[in-house]
C-alpha atoms as a PDB file:
ATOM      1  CA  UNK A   1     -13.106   6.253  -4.774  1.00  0.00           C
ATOM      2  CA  UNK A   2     -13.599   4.814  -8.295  1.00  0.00           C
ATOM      3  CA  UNK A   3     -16.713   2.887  -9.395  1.00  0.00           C
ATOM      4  CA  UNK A   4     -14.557   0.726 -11.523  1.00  0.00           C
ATOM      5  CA  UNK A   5     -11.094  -0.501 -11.750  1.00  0.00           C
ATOM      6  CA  UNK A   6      -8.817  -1.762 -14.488  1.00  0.00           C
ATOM      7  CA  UNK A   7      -6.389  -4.368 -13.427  1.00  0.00           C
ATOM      8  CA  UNK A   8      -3.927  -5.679 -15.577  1.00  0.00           C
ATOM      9  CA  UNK A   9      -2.505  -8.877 -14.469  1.00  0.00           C
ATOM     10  CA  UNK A  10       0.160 -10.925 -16.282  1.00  0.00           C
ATOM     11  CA  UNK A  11       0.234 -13.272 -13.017  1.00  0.00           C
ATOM     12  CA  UNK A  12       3.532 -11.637 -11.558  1.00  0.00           C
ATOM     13  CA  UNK A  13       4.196 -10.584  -7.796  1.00  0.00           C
ATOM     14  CA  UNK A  14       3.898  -6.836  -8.884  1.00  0.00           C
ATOM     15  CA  UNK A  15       0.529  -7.494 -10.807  1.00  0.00           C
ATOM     16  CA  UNK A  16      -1.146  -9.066  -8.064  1.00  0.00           C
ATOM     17  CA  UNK A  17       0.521  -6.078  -5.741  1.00  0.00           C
ATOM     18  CA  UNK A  18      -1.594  -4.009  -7.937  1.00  0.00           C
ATOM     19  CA  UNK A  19      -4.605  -5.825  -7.632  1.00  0.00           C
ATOM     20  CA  UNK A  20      -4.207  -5.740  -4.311  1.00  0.00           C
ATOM     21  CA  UNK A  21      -3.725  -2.354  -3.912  1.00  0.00           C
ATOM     22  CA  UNK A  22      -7.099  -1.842  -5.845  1.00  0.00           C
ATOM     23  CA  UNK A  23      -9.098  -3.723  -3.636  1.00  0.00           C
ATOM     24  CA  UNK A  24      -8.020  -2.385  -1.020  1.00  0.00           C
ATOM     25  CA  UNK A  25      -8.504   1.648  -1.870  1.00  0.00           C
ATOM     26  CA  UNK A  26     -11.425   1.062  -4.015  1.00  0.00           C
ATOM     27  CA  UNK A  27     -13.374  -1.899  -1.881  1.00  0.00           C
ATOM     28  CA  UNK A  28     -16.665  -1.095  -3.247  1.00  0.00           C
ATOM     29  CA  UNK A  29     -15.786  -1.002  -7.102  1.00  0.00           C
ATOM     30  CA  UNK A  30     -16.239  -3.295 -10.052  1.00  0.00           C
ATOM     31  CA  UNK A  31     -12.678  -4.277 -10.521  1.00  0.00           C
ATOM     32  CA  UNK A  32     -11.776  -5.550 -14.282  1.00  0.00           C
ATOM     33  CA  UNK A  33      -9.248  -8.161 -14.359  1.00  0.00           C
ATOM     34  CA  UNK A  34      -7.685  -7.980 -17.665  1.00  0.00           C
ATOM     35  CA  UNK A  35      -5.172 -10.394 -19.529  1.00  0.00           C
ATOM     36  CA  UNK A  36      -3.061  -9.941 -22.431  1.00  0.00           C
ATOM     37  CA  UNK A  37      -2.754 -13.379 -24.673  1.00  0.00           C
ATOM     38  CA  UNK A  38       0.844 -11.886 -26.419  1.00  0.00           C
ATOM     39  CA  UNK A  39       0.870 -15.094 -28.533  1.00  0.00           C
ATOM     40  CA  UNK A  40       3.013 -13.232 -30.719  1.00  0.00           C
ATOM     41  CA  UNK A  41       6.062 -13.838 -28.354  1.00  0.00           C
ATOM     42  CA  UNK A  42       4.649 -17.197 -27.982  1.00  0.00           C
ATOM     43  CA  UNK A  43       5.500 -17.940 -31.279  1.00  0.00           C
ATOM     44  CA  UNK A  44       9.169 -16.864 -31.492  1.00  0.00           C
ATOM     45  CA  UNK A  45      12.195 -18.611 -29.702  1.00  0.00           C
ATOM     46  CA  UNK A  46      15.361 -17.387 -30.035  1.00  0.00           C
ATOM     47  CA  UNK A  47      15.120 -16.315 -33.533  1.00  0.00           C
ATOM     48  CA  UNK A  48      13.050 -19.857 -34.646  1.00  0.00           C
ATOM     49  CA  UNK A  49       9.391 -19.491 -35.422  1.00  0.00           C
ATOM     50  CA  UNK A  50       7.443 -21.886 -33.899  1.00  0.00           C
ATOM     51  CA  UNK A  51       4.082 -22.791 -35.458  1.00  0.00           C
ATOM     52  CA  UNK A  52       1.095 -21.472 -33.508  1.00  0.00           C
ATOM     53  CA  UNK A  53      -0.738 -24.669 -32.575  1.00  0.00           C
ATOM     54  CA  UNK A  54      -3.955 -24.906 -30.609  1.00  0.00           C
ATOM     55  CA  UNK A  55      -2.071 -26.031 -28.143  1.00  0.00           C
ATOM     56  CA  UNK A  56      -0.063 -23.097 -27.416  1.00  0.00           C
ATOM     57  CA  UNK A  57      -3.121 -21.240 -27.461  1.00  0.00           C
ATOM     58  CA  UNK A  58      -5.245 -23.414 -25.500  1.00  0.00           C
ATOM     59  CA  UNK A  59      -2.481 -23.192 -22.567  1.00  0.00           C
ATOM     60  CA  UNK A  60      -2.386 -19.464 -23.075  1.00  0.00           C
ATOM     61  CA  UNK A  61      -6.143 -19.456 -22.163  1.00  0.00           C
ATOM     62  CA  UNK A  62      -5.940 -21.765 -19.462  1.00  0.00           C
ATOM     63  CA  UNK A  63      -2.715 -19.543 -17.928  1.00  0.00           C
ATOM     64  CA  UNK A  64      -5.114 -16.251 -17.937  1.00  0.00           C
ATOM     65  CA  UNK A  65      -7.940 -18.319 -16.367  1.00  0.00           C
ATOM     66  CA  UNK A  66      -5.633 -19.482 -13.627  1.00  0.00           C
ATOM     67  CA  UNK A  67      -4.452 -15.918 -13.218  1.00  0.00           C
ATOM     68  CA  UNK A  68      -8.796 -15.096 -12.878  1.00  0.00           C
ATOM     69  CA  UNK A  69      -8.784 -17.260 -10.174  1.00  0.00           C
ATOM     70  CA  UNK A  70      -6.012 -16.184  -8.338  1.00  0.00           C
ATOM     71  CA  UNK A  71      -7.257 -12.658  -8.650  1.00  0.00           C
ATOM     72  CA  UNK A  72     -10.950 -13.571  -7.659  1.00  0.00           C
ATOM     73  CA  UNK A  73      -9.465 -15.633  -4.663  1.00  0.00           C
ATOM     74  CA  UNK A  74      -7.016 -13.085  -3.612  1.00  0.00           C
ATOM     75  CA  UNK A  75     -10.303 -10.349  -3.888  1.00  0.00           C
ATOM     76  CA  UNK A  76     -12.720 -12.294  -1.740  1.00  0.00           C
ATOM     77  CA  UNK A  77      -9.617 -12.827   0.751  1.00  0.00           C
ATOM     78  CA  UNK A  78      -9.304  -9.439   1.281  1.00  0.00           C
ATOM     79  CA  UNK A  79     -13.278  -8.613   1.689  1.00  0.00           C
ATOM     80  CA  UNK A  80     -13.719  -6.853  -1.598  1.00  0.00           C
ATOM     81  CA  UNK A  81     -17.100  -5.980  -1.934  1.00  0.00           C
ATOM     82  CA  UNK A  82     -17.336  -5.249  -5.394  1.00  0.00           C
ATOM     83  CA  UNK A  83     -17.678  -7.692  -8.473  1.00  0.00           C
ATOM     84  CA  UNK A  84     -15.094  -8.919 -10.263  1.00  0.00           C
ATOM     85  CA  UNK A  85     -14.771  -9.079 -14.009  1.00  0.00           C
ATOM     86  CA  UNK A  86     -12.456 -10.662 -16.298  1.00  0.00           C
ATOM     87  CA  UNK A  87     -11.445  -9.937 -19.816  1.00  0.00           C
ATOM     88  CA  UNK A  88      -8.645 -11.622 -22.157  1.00  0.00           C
ATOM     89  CA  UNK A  89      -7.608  -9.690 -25.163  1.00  0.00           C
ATOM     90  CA  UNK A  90      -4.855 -11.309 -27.767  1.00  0.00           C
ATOM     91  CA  UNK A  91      -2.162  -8.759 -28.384  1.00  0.00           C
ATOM     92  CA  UNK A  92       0.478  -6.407 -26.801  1.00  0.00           C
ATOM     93  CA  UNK A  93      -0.126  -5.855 -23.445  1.00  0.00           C
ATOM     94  CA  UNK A  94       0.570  -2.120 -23.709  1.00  0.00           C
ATOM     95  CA  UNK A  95      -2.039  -1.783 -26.552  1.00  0.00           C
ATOM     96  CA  UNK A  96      -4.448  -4.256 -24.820  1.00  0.00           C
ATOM     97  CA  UNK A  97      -4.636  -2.186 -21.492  1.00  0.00           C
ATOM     98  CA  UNK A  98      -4.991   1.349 -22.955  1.00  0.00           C
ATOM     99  CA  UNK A  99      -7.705  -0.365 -25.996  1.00  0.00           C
ATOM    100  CA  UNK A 100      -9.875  -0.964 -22.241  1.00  0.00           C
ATOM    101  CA  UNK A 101      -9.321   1.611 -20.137  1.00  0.00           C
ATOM    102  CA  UNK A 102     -11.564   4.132 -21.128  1.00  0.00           C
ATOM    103  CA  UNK A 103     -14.298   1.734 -19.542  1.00  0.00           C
ATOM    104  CA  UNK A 104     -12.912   2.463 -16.290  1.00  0.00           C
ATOM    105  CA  UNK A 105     -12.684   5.395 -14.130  1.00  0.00           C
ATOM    106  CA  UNK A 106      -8.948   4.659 -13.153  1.00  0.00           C
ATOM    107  CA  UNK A 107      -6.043   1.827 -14.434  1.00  0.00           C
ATOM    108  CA  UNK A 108      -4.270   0.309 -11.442  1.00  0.00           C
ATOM    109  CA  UNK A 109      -0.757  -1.864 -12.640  1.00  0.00           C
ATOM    110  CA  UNK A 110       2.310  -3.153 -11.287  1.00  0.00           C
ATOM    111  CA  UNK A 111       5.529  -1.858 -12.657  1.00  0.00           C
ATOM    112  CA  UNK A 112       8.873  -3.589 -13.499  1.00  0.00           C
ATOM    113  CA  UNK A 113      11.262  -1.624 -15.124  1.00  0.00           C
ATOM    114  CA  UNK A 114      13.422  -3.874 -17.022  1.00  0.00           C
ATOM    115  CA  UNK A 115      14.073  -1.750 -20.631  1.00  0.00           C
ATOM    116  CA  UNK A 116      15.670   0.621 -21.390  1.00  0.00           C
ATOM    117  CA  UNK A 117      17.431   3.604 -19.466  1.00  0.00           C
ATOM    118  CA  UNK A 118      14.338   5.726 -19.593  1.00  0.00           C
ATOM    119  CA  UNK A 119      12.402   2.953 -18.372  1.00  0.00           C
ATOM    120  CA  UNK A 120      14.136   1.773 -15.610  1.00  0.00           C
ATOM    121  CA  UNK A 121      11.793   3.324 -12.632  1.00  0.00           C
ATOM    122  CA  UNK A 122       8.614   2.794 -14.843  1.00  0.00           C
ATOM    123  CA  UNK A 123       8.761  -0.322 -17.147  1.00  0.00           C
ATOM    124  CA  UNK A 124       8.123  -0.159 -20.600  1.00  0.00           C
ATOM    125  CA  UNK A 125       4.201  -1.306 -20.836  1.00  0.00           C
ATOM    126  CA  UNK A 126       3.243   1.231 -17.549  1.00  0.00           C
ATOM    127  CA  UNK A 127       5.175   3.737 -19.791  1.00  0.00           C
ATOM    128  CA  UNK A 128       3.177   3.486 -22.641  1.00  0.00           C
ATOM    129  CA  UNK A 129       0.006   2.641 -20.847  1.00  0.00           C
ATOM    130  CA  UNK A 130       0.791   6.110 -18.505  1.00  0.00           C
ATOM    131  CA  UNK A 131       1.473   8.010 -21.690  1.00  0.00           C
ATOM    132  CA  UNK A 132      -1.730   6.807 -23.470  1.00  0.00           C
ATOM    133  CA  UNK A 133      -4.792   6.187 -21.385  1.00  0.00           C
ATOM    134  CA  UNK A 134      -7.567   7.485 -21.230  1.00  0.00           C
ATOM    135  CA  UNK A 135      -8.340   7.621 -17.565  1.00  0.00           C
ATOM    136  CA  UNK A 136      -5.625   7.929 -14.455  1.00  0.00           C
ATOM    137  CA  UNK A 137      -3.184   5.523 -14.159  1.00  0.00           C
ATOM    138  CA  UNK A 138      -1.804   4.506 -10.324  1.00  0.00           C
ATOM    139  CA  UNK A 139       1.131   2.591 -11.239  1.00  0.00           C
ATOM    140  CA  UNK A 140       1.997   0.360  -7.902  1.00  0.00           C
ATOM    141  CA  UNK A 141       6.180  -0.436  -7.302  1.00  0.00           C
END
């Protein structure tokens, strides 16, 4: 059992699969929630570039705290013992998630698989994140 978890969580089904998933084989551990402000695709629309406001970043932030809670809630619902951190890093996902997870002992992240040939049973940012880290990766389907 790890002492602490890295959880990616973009607030999709799979994501919170994958937090569930570490609370439930690591119940003991401090699990790190971690979100990835991409504001970069926040900015773009169909080839138009939209003008990065505070406002598109202030309801970035307030998306990734809403995802905290959910993943603090969905924690203490299943008896997770452990603490729960949270940390929101602007930038790629993919880059964001391997830049932390040499601070765990293990990286535990849903999957989607919507790139790509070579991606299809993986998804593009578990790829990269699988090819790069630091510590183990459990990807959860």
């Amino acid at each position: 059992m790890a002492d602490t978890v890295l959880v990616p969580l973009d607030g999709s089904d799979k994501a919170y699969d994958a937090l569930d998933y570490a609370v439930t084989e690591h119940p003991g551990a401090t699990i790190t929630v971690l979100h990835a402000l991409d504001l970069g695709d926040a900015s773009m629309a169909d080839g138009a570039v939209i003008v990065m406001d505070e406002g598109i970043r202030e309801a970035a932030e307030n998306r990734a705290e809403n995802i905290f809670e959910e993943a603090r809630d969905r924690a203490a619902e299943a008896g997770h013992d452990g603490d729960i951190e949270t940390i929101t890093e602007e930038g790629k996902p993919g880059n964001a998630i391997v830049k932390h997870a040499d601070e765990s002992d293990v990286v535990v992240m849903g999957s989607f698989g919507r790139k790509g040939v070579g991606q299809k049973l993986l998804g593009s940012v578990a790829e990269k994140v699988v090819r790069r880290s630091s510590s183990p990766v459990t990807v959860v389907k």
